[in-house]
Protein backbone atom coordinates (compact mmCIF):
# COMPACT_ATOMS: atom_id res chain seq x y z
CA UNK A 1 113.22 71.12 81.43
CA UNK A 2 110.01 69.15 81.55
CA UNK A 3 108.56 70.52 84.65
CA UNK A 4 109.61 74.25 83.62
CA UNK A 5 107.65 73.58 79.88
CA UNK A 6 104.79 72.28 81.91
CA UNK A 7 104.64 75.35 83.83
CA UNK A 8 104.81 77.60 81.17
CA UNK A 9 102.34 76.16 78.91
CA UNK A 10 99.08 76.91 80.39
CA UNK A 11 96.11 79.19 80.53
CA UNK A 12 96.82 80.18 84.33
CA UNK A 13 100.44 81.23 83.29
CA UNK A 14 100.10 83.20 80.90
CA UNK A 15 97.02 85.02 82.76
CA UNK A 16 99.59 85.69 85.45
CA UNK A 17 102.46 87.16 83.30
CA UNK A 18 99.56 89.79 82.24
CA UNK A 19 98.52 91.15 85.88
CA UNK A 20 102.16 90.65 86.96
CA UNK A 21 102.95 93.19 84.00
CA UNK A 22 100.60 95.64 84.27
CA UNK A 23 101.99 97.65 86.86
CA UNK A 24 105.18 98.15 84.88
CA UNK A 25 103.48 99.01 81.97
CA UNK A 26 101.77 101.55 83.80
CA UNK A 27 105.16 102.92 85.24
CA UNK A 28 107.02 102.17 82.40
CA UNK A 29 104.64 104.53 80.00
CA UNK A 30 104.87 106.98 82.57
CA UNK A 31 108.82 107.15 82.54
CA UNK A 32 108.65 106.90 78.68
CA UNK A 33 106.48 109.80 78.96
CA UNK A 34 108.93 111.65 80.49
CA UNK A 35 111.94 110.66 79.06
CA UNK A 36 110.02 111.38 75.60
CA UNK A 37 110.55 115.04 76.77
CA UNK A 38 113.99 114.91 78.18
CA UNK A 39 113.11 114.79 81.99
CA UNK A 40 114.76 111.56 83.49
CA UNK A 41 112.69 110.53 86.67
CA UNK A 42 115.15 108.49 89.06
CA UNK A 43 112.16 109.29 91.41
CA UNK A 44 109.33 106.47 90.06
CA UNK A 45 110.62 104.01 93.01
CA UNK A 46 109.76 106.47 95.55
CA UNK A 47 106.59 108.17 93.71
CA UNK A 48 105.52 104.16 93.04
CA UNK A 49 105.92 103.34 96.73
CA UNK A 50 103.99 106.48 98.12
CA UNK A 51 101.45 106.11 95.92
CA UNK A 52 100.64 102.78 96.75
CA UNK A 53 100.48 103.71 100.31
CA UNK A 54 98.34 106.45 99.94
CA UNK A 55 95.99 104.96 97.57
CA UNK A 56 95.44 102.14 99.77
CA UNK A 57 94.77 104.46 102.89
CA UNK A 58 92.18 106.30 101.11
CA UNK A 59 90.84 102.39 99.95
CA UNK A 60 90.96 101.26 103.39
CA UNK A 61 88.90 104.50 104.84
CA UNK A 62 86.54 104.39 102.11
CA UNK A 63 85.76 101.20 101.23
CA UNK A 64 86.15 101.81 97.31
CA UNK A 65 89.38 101.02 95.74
CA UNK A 66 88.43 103.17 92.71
CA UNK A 67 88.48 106.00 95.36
CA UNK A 68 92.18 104.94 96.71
CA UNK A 69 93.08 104.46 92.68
CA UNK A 70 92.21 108.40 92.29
CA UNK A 71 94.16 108.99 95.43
CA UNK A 72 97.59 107.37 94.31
CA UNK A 73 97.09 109.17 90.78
CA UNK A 74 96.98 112.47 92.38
CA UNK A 75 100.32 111.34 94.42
CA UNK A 76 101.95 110.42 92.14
CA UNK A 77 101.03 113.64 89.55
CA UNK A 78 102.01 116.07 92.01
CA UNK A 79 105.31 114.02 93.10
CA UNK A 80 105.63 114.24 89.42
CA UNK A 81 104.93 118.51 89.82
CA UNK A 82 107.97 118.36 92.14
CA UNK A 83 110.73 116.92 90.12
CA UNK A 84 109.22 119.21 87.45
CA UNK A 85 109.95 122.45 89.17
CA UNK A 86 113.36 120.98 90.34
CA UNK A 87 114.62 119.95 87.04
CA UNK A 88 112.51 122.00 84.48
CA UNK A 89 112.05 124.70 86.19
CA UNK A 90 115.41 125.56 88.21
CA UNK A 91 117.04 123.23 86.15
CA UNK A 92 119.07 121.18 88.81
CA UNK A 93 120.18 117.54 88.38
CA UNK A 94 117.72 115.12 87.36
CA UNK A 95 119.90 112.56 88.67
CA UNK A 96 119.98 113.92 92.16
CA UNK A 97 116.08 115.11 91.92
CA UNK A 98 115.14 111.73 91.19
CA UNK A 99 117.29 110.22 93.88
CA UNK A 100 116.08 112.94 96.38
CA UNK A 101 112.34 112.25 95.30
CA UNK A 102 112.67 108.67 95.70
CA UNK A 103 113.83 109.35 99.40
CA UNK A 104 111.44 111.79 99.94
CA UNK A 105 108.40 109.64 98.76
CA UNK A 106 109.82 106.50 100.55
CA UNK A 107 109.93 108.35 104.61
CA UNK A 108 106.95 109.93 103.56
CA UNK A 109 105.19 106.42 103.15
CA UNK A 110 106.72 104.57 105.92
CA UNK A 111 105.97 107.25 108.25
CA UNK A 112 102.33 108.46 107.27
CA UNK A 113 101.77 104.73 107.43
CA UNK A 114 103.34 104.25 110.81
CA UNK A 115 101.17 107.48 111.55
CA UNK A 116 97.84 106.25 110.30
CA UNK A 117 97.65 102.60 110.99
CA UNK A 118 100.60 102.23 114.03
CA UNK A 119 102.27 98.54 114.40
CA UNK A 120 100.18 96.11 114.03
CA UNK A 121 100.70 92.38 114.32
CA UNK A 122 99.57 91.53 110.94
CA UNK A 123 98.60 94.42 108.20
CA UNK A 124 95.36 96.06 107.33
CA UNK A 125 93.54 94.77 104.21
CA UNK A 126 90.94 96.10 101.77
CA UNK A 127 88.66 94.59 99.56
CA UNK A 128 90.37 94.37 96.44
CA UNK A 129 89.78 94.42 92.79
CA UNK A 130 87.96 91.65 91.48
CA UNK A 131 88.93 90.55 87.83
CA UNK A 132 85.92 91.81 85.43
CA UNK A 133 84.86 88.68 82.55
CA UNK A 134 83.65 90.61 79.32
CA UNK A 135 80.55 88.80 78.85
CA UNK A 136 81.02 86.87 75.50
CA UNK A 137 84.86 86.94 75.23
CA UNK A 138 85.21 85.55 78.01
CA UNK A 139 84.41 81.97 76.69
CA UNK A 140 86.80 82.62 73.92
CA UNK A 141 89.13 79.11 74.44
CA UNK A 142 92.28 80.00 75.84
CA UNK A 143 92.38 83.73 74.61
CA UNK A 144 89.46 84.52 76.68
CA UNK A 145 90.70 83.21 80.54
CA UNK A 146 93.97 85.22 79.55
CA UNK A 147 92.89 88.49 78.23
CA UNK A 148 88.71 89.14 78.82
CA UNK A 149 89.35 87.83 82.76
CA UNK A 150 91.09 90.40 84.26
CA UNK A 151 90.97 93.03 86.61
CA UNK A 152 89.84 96.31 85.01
CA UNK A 153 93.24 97.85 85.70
CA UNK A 154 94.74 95.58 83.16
CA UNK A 155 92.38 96.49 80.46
CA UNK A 156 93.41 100.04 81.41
CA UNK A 157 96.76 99.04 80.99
CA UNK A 158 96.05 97.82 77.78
CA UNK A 159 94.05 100.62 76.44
CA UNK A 160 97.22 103.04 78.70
CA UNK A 161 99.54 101.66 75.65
CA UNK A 162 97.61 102.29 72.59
CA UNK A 163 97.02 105.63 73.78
CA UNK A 164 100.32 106.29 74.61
CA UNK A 165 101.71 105.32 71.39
CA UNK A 166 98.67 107.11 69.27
CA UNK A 167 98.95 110.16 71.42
CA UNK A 168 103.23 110.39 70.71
CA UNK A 169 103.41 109.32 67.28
CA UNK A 170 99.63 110.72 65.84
CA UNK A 171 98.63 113.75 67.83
CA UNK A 172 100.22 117.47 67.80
CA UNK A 173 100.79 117.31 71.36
CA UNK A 174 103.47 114.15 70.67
CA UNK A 175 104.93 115.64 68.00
CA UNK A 176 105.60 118.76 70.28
CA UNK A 177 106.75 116.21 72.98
CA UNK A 178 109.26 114.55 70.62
CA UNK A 179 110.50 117.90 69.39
CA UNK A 180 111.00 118.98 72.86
CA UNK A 181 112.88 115.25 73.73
CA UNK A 182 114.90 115.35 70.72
CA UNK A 183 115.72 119.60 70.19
CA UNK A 184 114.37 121.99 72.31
CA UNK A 185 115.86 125.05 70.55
CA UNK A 186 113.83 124.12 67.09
CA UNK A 187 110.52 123.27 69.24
CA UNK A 188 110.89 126.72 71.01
CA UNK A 189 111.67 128.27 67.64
CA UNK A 190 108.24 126.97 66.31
CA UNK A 191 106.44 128.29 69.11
CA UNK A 192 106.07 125.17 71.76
CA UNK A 193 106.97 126.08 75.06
CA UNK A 194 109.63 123.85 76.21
CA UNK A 195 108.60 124.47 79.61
CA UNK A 196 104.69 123.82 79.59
CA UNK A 197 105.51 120.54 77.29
CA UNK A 198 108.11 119.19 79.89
CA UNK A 199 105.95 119.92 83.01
CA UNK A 200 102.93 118.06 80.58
CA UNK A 201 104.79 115.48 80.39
CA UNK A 202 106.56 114.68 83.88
CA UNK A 203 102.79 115.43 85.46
CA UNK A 204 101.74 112.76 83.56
CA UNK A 205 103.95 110.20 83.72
CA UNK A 206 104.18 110.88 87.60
CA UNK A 207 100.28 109.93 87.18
CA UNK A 208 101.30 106.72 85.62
CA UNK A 209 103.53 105.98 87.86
CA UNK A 210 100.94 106.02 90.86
CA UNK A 211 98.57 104.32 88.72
CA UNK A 212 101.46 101.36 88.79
CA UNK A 213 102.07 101.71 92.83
CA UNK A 214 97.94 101.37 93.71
CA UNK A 215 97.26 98.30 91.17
CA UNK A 216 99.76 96.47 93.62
CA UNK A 217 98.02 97.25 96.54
CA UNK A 218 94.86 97.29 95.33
CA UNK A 219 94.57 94.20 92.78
CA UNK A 220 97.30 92.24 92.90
CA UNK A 221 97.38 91.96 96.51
CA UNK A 222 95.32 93.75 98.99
CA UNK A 223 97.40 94.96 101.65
CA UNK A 224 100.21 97.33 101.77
CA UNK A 225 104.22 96.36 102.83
CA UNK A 226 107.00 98.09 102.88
CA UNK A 227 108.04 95.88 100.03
CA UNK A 228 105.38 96.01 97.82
CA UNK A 229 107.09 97.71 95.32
CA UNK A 230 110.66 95.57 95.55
CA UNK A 231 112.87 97.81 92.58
CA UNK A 232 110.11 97.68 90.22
CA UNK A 233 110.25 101.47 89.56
CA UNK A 234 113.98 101.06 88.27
CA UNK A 235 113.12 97.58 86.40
CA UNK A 236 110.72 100.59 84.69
CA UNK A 237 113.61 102.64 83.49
CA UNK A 238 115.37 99.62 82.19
CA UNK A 239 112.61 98.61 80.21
CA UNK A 240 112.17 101.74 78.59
CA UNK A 241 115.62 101.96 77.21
CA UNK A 242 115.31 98.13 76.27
CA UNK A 243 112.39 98.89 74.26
CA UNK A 244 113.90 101.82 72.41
CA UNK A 245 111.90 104.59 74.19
CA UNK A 246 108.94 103.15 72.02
CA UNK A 247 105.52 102.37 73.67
CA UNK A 248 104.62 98.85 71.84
CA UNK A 249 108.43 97.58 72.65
CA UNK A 250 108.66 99.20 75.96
CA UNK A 251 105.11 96.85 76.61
CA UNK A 252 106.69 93.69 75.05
CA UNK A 253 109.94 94.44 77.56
CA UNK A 254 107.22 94.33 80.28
CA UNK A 255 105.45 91.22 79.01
CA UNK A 256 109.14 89.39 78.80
CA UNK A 257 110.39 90.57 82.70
CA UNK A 258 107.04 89.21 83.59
CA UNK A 259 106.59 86.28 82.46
CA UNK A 260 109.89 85.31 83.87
CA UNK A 261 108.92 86.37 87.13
CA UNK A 262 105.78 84.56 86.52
CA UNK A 263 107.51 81.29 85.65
CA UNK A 264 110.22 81.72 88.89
CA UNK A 265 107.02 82.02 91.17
CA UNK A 266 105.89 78.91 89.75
CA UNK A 267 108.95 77.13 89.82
CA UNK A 268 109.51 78.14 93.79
CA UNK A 269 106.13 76.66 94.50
CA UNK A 270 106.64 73.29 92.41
CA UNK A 271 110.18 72.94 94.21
CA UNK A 272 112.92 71.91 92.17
CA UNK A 273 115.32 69.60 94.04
CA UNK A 274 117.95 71.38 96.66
CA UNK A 275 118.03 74.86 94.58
CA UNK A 276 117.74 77.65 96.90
CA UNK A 277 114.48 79.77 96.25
CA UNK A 278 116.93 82.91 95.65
CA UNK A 279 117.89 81.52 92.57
CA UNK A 280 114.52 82.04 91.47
CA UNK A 281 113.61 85.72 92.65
CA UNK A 282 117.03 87.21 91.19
CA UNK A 283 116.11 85.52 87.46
CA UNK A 284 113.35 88.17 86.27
CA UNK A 285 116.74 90.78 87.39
CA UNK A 286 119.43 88.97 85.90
CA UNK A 287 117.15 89.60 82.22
CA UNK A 288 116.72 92.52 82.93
CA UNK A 289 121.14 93.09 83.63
CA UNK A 290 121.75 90.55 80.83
CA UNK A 291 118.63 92.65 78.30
CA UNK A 292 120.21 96.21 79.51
CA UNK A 293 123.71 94.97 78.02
CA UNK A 294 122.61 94.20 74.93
CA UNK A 295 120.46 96.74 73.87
CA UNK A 296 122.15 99.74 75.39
CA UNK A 297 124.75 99.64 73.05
CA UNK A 298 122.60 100.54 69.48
CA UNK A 299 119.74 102.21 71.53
CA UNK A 300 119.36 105.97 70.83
CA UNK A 301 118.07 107.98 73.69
CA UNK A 302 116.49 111.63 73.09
CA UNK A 303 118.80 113.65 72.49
CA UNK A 304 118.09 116.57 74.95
CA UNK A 305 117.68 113.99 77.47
CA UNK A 306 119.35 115.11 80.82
CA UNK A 307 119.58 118.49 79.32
CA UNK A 308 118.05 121.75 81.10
CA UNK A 309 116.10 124.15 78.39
CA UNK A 310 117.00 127.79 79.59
CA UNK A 311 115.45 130.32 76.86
CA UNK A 312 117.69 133.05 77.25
CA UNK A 313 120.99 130.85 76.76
CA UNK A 314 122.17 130.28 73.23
């Protein structure tokens, strides 16, 4: 118990548990996003994966990771266009869009990257992010090594969620969003088209969701696997249900899943005794199992979620 306190309290922790959670509070928004509007998106493993791969290509050819950043937004937006005209538009199964979008997007990465770079011995790498110090805040005691020296991803990140939640619960466009989520009939009534709000919507989280896939290529490490991603996108859709399909929450669900995955990296490299180092990876996903039960029970989902808007049925 010692050793795990002593890892937990310091400044380099709790630094980690932010960059380890910004990806999924990129992807996480993104599938709130969507979910916000009724669109489930089983597809943010694949459209996560693909992006990474492509916004690292277009890093590694360039030179400038902002470049490859661009590149893995635009994936991911117009994987996001895809499951929009399968589920909003024809209106099939967002369970077996997403699926189908997550194998899609996963071929599609191992074989452009197969395609572009061959097999090679050990993989390509790119210059990386660097973290950014805010001049000043920086030599804030403890705050300052955790939250003013980062990369400038996670300050994204961080600015991502109060925009989220200002742009659902503060803007006309969220209140649209919500009314679309929660009863498309009244929102088409009042003159929102369901359609437009819902393609809005899974465009933009799709976005999110590539902005998640290139910072792990492109700041925390700098190199693309096959693994890179490792179920992340579905931790994603966990955490939005565990924080109540709320931004702020949704963020704080991120925060906790990372910081346990922080702490079992730690404790693998300290060594504890004979315990197998697969105890430690499957922690951060036995929360997330043990979180899921709990909450699901009293959580309220939108209610139009997983339901097709056709105009002309009543």
């Amino acid at each position: 118990m010692n050793l795990v306190l002593e890892q937990i309290f310091q400044v380099g922790f709790f630094a980690a548990t932010l960059r380890i959670a910004t990806p999924l509070i990129f992807a996480t928004l993104g599938e709130l996003i969507s979910e916000r509007a009724g669109v489930l998106n089983l597809g943010i493993e694949g459209i996560m994966l693909l992006s990474a791969m492509t916004g690292f290509t277009a890093a590694y050819f360039t030179g400038s990771p902002w470049l490859g950043v661009l590149a893995a937004i635009a994936t991911g937006a117009l994987l996001g266009a895809l499951h929009a005209v399968l589920t909003v538009a024809l209106g099939l199964s967002q369970h077996v869009s997403g699926i189908g979008i997550t194998l899609f997007a996963s071929g599609l990465a191992y074989f452009f990257y197969r395609l572009v770079f061959g097999q090679q011995a050990s993989p390509p790498t790119i210059a990386a992010f660097q973290p950014v110090p805010i001049p000043g805040l920086a030599e804030i005691p403890i705050l300052g090594p955790i939250l003013f020296q980062q990369y400038a991803l996670v300050y994204l990140a961080l600015i991502g969620v109060i925009l989220t939640a200002f742009l659902i619960y503060r803007t006309p466009w969220g209140l649209g969003l919500r009314m679309v989520g929660e009863n498309p009939r009244a929102a088409d009534s009042a003159g929102i088209s369901v359609t437009a709000r819902r393609f809005e919507a899974v465009i933009l989280g799709g976005a999110l969701m590539g902005l998640g896939g290139a910072f792990l290529t492109m700041a925390q490490f700098n190199a693309f696997t096959f693994g890179v991603i490792s179920g992340r996108g579905w931790i994603c859709i966990a955490l939005v249900v565990f924080g109540r399909w709320d931004p702020l929450r949704a963020t704080g669900a991120a925060l906790l899943f990372a910081c346990v995955d922080a702490l079992q990296l730690r404790l693998q490299a300290v060594g504890l005794g004979h315990i197998p180092y697969q105890i430690f990876l499957m922690l951060p996903f036995l929360l997330t199992i043990v979180a899921m039960a709990m909450m699901s029970r009293n959580a309220v989902a939108p209610a139009a979620l997983l339901k097709p808007f056709r105009k002309e049925e009543r």
